[in-house]
Protein backbone atom coordinates (compact mmCIF):
# COMPACT_ATOMS: atom_id res chain seq x y z
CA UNK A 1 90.45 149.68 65.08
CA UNK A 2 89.99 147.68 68.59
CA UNK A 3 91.28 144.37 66.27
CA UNK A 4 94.86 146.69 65.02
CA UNK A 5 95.05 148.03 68.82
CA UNK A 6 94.88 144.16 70.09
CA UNK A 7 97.59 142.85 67.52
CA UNK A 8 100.34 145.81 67.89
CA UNK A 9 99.77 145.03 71.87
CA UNK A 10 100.12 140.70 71.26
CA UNK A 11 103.41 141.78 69.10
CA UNK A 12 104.82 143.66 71.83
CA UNK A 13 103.85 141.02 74.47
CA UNK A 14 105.26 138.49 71.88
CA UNK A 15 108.47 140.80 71.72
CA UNK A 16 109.09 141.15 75.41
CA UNK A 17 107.99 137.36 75.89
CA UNK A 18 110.82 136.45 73.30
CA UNK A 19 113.68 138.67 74.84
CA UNK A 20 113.18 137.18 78.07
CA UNK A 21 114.05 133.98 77.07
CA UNK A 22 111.85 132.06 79.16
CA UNK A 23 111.07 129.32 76.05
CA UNK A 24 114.68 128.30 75.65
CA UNK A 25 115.41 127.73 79.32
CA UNK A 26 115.52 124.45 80.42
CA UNK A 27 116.32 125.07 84.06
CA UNK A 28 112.80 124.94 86.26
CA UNK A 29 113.92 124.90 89.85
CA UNK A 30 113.33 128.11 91.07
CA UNK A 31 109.84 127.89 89.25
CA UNK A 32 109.05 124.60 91.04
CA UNK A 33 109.60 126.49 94.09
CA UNK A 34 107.26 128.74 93.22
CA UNK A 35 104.49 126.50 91.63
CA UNK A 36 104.53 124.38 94.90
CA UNK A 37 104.32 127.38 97.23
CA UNK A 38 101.67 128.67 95.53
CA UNK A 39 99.95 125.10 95.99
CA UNK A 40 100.74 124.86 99.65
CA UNK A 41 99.04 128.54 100.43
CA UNK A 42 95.97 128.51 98.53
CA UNK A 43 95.71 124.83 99.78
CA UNK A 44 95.09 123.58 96.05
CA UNK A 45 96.34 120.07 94.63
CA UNK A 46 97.78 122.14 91.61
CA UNK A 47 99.56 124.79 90.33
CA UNK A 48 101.60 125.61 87.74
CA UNK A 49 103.84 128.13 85.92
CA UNK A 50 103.76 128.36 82.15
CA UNK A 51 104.89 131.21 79.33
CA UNK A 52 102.33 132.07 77.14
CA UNK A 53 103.73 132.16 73.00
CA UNK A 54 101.40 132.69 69.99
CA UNK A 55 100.08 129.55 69.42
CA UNK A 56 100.92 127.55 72.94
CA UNK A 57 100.93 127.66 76.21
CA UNK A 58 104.45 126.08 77.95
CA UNK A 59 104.03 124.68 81.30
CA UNK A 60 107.46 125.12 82.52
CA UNK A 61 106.69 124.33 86.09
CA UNK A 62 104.17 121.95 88.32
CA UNK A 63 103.53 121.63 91.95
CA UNK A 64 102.26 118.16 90.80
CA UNK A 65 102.26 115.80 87.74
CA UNK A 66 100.40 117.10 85.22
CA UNK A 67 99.55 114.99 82.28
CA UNK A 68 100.84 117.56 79.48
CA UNK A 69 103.76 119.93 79.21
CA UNK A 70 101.97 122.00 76.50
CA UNK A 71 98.62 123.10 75.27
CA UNK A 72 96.88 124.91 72.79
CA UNK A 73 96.58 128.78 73.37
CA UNK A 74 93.21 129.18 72.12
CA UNK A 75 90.22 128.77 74.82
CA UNK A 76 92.88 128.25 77.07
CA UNK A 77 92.17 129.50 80.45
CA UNK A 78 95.67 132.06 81.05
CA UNK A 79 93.57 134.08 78.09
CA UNK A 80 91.42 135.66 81.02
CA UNK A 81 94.79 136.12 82.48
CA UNK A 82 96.37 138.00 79.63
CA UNK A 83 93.50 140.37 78.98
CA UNK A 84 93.63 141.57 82.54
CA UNK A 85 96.48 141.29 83.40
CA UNK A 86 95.83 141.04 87.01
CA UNK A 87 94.50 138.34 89.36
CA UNK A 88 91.88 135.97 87.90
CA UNK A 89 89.67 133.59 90.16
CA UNK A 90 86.95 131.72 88.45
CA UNK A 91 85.28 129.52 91.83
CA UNK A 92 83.45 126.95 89.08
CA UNK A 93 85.05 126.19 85.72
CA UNK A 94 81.62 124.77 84.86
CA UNK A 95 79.65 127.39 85.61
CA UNK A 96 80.96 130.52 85.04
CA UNK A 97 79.69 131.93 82.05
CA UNK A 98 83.95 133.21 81.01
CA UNK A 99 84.91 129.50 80.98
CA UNK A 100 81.67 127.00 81.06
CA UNK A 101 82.18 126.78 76.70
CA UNK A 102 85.95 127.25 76.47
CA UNK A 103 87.62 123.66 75.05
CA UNK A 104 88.64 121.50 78.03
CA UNK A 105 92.23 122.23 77.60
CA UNK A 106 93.10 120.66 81.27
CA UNK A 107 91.99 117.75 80.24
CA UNK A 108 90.34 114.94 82.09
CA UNK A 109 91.78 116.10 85.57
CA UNK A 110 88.02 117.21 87.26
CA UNK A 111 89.68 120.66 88.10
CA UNK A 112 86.66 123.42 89.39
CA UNK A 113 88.60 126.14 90.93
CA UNK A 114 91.04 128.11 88.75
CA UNK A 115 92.82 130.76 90.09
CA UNK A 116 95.71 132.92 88.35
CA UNK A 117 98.28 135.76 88.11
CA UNK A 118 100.70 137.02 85.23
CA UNK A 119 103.92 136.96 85.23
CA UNK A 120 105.26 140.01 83.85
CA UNK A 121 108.39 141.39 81.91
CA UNK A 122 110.12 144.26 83.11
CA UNK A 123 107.56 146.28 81.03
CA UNK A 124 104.29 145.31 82.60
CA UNK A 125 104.04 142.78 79.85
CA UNK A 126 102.33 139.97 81.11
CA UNK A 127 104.54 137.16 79.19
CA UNK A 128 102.90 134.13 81.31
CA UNK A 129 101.34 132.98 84.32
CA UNK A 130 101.22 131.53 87.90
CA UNK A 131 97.85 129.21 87.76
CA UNK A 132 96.34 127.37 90.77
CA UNK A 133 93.72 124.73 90.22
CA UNK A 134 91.76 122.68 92.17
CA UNK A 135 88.66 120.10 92.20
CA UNK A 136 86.52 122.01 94.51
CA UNK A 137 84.24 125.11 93.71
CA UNK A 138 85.60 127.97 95.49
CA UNK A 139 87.21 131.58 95.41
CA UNK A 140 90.31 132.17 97.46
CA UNK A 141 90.41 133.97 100.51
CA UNK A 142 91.78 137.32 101.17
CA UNK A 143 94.79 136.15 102.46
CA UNK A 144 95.54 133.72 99.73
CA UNK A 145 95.30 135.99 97.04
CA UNK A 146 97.98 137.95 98.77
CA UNK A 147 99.98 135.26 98.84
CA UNK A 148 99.59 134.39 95.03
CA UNK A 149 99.87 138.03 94.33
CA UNK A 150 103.29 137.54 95.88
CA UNK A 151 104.53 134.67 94.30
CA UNK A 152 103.41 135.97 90.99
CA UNK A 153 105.94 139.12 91.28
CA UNK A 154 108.63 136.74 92.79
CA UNK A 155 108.20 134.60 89.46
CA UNK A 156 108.45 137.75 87.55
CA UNK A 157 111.84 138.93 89.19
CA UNK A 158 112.81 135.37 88.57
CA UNK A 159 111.80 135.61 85.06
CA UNK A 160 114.02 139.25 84.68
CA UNK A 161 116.91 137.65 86.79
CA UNK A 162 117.20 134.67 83.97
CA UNK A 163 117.02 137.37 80.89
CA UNK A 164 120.06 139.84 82.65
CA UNK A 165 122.23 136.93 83.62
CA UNK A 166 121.47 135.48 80.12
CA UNK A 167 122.73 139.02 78.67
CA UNK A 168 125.46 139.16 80.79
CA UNK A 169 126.31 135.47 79.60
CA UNK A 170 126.10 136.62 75.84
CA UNK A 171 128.11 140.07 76.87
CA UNK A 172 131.33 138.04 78.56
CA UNK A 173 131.43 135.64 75.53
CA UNK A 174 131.57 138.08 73.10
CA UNK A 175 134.05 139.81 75.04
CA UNK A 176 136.02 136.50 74.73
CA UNK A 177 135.61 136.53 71.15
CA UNK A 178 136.85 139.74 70.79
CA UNK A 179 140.38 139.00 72.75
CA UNK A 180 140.71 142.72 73.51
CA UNK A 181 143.36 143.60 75.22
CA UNK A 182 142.36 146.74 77.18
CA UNK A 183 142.46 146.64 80.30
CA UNK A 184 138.65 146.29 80.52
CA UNK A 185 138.38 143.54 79.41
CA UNK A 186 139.94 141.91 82.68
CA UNK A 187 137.02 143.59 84.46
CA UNK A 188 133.82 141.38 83.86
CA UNK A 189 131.44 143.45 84.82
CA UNK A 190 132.53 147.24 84.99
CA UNK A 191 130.63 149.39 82.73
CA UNK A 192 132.01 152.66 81.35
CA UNK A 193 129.90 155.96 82.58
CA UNK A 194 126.97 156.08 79.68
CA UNK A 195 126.64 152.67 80.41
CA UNK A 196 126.86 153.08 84.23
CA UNK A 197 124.31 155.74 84.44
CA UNK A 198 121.50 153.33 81.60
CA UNK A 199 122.18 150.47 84.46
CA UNK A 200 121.05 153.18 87.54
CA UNK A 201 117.82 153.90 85.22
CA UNK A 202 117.32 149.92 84.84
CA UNK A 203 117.54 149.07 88.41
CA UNK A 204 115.62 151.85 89.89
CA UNK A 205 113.01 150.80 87.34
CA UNK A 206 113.44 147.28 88.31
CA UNK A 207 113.26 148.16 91.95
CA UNK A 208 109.80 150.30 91.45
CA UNK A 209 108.11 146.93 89.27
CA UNK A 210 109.14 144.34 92.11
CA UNK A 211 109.09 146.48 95.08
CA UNK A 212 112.23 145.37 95.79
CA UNK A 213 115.02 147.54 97.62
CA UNK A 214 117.70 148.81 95.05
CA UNK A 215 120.99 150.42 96.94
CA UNK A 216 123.91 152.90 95.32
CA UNK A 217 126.97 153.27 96.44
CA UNK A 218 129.35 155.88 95.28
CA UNK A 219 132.88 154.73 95.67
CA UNK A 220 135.88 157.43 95.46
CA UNK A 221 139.77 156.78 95.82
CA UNK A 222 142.43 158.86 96.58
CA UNK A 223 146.38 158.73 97.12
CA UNK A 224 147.01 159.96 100.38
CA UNK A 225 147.50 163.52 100.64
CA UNK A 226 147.01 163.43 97.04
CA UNK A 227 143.15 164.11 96.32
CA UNK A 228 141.98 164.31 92.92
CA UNK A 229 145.60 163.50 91.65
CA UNK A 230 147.76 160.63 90.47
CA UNK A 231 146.56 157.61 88.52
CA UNK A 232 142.96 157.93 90.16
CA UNK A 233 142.78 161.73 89.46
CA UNK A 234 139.15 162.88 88.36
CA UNK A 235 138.10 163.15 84.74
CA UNK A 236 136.72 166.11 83.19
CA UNK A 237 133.28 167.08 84.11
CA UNK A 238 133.17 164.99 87.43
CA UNK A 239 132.28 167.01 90.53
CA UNK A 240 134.65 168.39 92.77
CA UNK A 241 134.86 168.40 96.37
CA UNK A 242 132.12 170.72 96.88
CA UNK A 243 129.66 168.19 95.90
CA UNK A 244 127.36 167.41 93.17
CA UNK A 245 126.26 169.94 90.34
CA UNK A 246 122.81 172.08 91.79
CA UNK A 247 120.76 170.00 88.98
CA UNK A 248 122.80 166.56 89.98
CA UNK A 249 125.16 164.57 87.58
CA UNK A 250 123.29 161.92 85.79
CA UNK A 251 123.04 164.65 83.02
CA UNK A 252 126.70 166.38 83.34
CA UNK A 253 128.32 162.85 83.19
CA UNK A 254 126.33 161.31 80.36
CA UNK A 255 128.03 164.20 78.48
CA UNK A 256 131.20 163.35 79.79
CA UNK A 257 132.40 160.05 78.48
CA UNK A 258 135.80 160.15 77.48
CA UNK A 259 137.84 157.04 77.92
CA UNK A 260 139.28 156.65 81.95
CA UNK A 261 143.31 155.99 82.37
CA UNK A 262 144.15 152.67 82.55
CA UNK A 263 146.84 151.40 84.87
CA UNK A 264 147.69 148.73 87.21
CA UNK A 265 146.49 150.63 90.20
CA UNK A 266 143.54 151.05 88.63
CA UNK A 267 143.02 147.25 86.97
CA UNK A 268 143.85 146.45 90.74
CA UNK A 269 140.74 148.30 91.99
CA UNK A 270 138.55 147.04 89.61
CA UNK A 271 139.20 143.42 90.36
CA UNK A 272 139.19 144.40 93.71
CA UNK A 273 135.65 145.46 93.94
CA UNK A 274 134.23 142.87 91.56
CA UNK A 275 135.95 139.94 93.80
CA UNK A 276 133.26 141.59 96.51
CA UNK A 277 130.20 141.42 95.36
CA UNK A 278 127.59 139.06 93.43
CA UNK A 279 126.93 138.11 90.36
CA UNK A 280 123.83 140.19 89.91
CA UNK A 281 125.76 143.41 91.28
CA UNK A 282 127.28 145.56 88.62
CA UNK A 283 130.50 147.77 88.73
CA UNK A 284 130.26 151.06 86.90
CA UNK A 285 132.90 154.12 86.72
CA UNK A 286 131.70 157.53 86.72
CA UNK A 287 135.20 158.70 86.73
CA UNK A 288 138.97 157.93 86.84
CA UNK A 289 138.67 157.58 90.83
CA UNK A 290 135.02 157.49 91.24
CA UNK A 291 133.00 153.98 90.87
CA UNK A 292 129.04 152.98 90.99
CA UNK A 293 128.28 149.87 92.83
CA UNK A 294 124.86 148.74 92.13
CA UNK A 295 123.38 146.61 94.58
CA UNK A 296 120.06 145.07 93.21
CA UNK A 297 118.02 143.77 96.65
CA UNK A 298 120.14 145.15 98.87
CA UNK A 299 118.47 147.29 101.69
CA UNK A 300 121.17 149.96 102.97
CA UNK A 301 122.25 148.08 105.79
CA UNK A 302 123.61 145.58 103.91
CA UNK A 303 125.22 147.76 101.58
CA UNK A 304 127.33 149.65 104.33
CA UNK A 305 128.38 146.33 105.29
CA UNK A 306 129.77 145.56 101.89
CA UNK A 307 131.25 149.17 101.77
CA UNK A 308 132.95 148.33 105.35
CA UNK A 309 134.12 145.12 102.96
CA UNK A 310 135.68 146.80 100.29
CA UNK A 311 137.26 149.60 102.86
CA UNK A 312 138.99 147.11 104.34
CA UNK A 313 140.48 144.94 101.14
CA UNK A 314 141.56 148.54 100.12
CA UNK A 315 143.42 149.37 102.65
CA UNK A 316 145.43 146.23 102.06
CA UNK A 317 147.33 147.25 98.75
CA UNK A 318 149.81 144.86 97.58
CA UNK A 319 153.01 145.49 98.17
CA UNK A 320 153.59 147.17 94.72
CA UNK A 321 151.61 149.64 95.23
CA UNK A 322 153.26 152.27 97.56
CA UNK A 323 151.06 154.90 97.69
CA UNK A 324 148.21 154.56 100.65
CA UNK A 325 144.83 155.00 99.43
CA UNK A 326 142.05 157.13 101.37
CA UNK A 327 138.62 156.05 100.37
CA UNK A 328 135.05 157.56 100.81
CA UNK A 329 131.82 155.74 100.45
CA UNK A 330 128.48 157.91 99.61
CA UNK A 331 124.90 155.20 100.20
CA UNK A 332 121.77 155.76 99.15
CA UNK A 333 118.48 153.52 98.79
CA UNK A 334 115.85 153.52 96.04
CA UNK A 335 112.54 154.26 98.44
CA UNK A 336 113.83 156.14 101.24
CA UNK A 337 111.61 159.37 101.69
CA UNK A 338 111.98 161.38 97.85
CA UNK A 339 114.28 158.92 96.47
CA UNK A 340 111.85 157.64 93.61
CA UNK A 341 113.98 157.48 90.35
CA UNK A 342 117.64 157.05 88.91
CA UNK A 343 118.11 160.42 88.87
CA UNK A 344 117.29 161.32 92.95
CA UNK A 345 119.12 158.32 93.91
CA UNK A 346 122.58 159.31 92.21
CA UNK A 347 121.61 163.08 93.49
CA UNK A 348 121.52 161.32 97.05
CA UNK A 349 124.50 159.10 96.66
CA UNK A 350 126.73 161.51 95.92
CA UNK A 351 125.70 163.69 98.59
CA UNK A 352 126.88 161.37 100.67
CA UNK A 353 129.93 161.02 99.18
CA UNK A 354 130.43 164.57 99.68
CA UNK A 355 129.41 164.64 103.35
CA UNK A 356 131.88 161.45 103.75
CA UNK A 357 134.83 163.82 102.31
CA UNK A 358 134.10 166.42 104.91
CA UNK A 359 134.05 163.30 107.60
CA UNK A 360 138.09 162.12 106.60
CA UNK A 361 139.29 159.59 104.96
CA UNK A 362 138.09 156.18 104.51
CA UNK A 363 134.54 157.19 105.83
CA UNK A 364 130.75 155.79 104.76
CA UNK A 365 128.09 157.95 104.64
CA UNK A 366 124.66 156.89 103.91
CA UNK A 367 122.39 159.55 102.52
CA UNK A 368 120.64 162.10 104.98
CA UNK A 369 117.30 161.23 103.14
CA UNK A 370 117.85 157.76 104.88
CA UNK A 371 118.19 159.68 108.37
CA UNK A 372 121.40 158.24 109.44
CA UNK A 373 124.99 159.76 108.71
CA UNK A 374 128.51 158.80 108.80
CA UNK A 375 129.47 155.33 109.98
């Protein structure tokens, strides 16, 4: 039973392991990075980053030459690693009882000290790991296992940051292939709502795994003196002025997913918004006048400052378009007081929005669970 329990979990490490990508990329960099930080802190001649596949370990990643690129998986030390998935520190290779028979898969290199953590999928899945090794017999202090706790969650962000820009590489080329010629498909980027709202749920769980801050900003646009009308008019089942539904919307406008107009005032906006932010930041429409802008570490700060942005390269329309446009900005931040999930963040950000409605046009609220107000 314990032997079927052990297998299903290997296949799903295996599974998140191979969606990640992290065997096919050839690009190290930001590992080396890493690998050499993690050196420098825990004051050890070595470490290394490597992805752990069936039947092999890949070292991806050294601090320092190390006379192998691959070894064999089994009685390799990352084992300890796997089964715990948490911080391993063995202070004498030779004498610990875990490691003192294990095959000497480092080699001839002398190495006493090892010291690890995994790097994990977005999962939990601990797909490979962050190893420090060194010829003296010791256990890390406090402080350094900190620090390689640290690294070993910046290597797994780097590891998720690889597998969505990977996706998003696969997405645009298929797009390509496809030659569509909706409007869309001049929008790299901007997700419809059901895909919008899947994208929240990603990030915020994204955010939670890495500790990292995770910002929302709910962007609406209006003609002037023409709210909720016009090319930007709001679709069926979006709120109205008086603010979000009592449960919130992330259910209400799942439901509601029928196809937004497309025009040049609105292919303008689109581009717009996408010309302002990063590659890693995502463009979603909830409705015909309403957009999600998903900020992956952002704190709010910085995402009012990118709202202030995009207020401004809105209010200069081309010349084409005659109508002015009013817009309202609604922020919220993954972390701030009871905003813990996808669906309390888009609760917040659009409560926001509705409190930036009430302040006039063109206004940025950030959310009241953030203590701050209209800017």
């Amino acid at each position: 039973m314990k032997a079927d329990i052990h297998a299903q979990q290997e296949e799903q490490r295996l599974r998140a392991l191979y969606q990640s990508g992290s065997l096919d990329d050839h690009e190290h960099g930001d590992f080396d990075l890493v690998a050499r930080a993690a050196a420098r802190l825990c004051d050890a001649p070595q470490a290394f980053v490597a992805f752990v596949d069936r039947d092999t370990v890949w070292i991806k990643s050294s601090a320092d030459w190390l006379p192998f690129r691959q070894m064999p998986r089994h009685g390799a030390l990352c084992e300890l690693v796997l089964q715990h998935n948490a911080l391993v520190n063995v202070a004498d290779l030779q004498a610990d009882p875990r490691t003192a028979r294990r095959p000497p898969t480092l080699g001839g290199c002398g190495f006493r000290m090892y010291a690890a953590v995994p790097i994990q999928a977005l999962d939990g899945q601990p797909i490979g790991v962050l190893s420090v090794l060194d010829t003296r017999s010791r256990l890390l202090g406090d402080e350094q296992r900190d620090w390689l706790q640290q690294l070993g969650r910046q290597a797994s962000a780097l590891a998720e940051w690889r597998r969505r820009r990977r996706e998003l590489e696969v997405a645009l080329q298929a797009r390509e292939r496809a030659g569509s010629q909706d409007s869309r498909s001049q929008l790299p980027g901007r997700a419809g709502r059901a895909g919008t709202l899947a994208r929240i749920e990603d990030e915020c769980q994204r955010a939670l795994r890495f500790a990292m801050p995770f910002t929302l900003v709910v962007l609406e646009i209006d003609r002037d003196g023409a709210a909720g009308a016009g090319p930007c008019e709001s679709a069926p089942g979006a709120a109205t002025s008086g603010g979000p539904a009592p449960n919130g919307e992330m259910q209400d406008l799942a439901a509601s997913d029928a196809a937004p107009r497309h025009d040049t005032l609105l292919a303008w906006i689109g581009q717009l918004l996408q010309q302002s932010l990063r590659s890693t930041d995502t463009v979603g429409q909830l409705a015909d006048n309403r957009f999600a802008v998903l900020l992956p570490n952002t704190p709010t700060q910085g995402a009012v400052t990118l709202a202030d942005v995009m207020r401004g390269r809105i209010a200069h329309r081309p010349a084409g378009l005659a109508a002015r446009l009013q817009t309202r900005f609604g922020v919220a931040t993954m972390g701030l007081n009871r905003i813990d999930g996808a669906q309390s963040l888009l609760a917040a950000a659009l409560a926001a929005l509705t409190q930036a409605r009430l302040s006039g046009p063109d206004s940025i609220a950030v959310s009241l669970e953030a203590n701050s107000g209209v800017v």
